[in-house]
C-alpha atoms as a PDB file:
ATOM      1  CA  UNK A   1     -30.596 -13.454   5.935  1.00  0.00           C
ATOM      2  CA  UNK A   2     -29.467 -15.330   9.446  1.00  0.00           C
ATOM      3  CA  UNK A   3     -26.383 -14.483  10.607  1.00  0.00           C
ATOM      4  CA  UNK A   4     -24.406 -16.296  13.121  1.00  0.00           C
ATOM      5  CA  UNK A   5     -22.639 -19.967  13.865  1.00  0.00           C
ATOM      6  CA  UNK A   6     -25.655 -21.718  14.047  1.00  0.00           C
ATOM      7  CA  UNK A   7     -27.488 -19.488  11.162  1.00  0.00           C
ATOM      8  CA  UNK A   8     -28.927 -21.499   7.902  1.00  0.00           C
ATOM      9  CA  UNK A   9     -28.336 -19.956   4.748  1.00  0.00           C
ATOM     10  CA  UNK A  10     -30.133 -20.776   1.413  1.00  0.00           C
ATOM     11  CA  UNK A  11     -27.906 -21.858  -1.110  1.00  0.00           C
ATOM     12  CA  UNK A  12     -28.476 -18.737  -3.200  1.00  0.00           C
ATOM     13  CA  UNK A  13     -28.000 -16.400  -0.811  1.00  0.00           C
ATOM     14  CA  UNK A  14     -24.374 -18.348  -0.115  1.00  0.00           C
ATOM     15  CA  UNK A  15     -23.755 -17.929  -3.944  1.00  0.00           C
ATOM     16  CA  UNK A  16     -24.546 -14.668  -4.026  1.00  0.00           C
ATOM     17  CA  UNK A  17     -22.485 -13.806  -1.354  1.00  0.00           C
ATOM     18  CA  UNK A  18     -19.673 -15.411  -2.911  1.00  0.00           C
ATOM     19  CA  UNK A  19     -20.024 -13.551  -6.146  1.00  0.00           C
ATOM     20  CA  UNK A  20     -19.973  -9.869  -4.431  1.00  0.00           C
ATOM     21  CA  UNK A  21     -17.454 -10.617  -2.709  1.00  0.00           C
ATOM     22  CA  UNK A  22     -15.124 -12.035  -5.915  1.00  0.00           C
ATOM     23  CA  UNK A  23     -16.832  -9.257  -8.020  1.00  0.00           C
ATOM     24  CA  UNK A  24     -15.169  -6.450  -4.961  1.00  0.00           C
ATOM     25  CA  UNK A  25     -12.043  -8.355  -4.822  1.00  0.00           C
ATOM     26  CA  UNK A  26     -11.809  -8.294  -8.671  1.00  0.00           C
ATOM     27  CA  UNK A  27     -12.349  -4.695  -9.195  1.00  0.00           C
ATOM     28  CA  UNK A  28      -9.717  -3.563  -6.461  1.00  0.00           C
ATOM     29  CA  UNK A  29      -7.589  -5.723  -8.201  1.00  0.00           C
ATOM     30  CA  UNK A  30      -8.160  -4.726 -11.422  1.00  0.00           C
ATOM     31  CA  UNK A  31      -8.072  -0.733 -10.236  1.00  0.00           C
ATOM     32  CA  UNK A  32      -4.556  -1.310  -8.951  1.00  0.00           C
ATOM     33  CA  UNK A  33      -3.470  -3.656 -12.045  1.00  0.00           C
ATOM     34  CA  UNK A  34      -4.606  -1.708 -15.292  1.00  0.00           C
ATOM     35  CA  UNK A  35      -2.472   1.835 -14.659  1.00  0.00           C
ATOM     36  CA  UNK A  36       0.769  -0.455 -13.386  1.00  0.00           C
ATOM     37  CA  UNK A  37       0.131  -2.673 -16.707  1.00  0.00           C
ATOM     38  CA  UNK A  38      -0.362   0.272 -18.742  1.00  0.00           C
ATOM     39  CA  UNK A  39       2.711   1.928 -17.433  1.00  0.00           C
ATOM     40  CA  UNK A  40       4.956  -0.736 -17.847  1.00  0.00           C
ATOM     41  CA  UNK A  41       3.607  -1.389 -20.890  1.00  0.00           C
ATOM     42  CA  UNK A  42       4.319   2.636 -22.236  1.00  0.00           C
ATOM     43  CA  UNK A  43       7.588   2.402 -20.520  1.00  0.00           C
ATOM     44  CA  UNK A  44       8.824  -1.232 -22.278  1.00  0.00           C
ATOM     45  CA  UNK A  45       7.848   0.068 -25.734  1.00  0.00           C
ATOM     46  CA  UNK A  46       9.455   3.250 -25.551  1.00  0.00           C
ATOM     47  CA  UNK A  47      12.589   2.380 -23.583  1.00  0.00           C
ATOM     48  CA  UNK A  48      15.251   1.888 -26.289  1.00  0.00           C
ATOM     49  CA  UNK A  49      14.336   5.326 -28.067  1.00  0.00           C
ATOM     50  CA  UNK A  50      14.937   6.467 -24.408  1.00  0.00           C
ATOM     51  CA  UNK A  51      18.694   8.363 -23.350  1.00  0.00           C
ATOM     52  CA  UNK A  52      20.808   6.915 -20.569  1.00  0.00           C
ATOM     53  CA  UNK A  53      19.609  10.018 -18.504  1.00  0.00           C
ATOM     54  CA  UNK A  54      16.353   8.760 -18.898  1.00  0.00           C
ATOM     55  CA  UNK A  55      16.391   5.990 -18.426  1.00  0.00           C
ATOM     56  CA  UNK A  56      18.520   6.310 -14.907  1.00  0.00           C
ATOM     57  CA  UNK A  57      15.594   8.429 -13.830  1.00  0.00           C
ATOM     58  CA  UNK A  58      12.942   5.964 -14.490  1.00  0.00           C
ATOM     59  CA  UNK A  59      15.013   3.378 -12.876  1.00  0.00           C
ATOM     60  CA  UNK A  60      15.413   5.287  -9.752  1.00  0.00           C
ATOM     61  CA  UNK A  61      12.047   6.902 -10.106  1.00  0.00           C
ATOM     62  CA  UNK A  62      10.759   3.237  -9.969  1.00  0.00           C
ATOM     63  CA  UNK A  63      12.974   2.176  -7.189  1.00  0.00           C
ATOM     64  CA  UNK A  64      12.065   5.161  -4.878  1.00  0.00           C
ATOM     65  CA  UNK A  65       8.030   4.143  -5.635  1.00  0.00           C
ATOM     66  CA  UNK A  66       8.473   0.271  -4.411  1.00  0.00           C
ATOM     67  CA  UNK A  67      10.748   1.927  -0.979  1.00  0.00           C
ATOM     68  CA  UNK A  68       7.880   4.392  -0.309  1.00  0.00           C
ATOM     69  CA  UNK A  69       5.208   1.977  -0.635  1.00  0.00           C
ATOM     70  CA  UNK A  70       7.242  -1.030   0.980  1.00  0.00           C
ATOM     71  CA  UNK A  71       8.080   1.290   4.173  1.00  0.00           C
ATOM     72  CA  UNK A  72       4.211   2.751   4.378  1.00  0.00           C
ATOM     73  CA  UNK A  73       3.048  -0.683   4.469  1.00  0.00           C
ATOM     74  CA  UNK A  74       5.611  -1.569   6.932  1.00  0.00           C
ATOM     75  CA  UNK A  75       4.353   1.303   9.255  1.00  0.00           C
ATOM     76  CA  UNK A  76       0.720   0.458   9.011  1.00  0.00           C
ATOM     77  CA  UNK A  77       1.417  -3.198   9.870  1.00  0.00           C
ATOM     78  CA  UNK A  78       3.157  -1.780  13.371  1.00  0.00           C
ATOM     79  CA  UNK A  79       0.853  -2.111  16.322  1.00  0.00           C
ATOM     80  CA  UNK A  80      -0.184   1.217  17.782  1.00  0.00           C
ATOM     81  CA  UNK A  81       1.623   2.314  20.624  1.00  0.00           C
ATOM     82  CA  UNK A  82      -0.130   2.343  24.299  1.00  0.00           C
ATOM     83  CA  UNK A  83      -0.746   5.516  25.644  1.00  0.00           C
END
């Protein structure tokens, strides 16, 4: 396969280069998606046998998850400092 601005690709090689790349996207998608669904999913059908104590700490359990992961990803978007 030619790679490059000027290279000349057939058209299946273009498709399949299209599908592998949809077919990676889909399953890193898909590994992040299905145990989040499935949590919320446990957690909405079981939530009004749940006590208020329990339900506080899933609430803040929740809350603390989305800081952690909102402040990591705010870190690794920082440019590295120069030495």
């Amino acid at each position: 396969m030619n790679s490059g601005p000027n290279a000349s690709a057939s058209i299946v090689e273009i498709i399949l280069a299209i599908f592998f790349v949809a077919l990676v996207f889909g399953v890193f998608l898909f590994a992040f998606a299905t145990p989040v669904a499935a949590f919320f999913s446990t957690i909405s059908e079981r939530w009004p046998e749940y006590p208020l104590k329990r339900k506080v700490q899933l609430i803040s359990w929740a809350v603390g998850t989305v800081l952690v992961v909102s402040i990591l990803l705010w870190i690794s978007a920082m440019p590295l400092p120069e030495a």
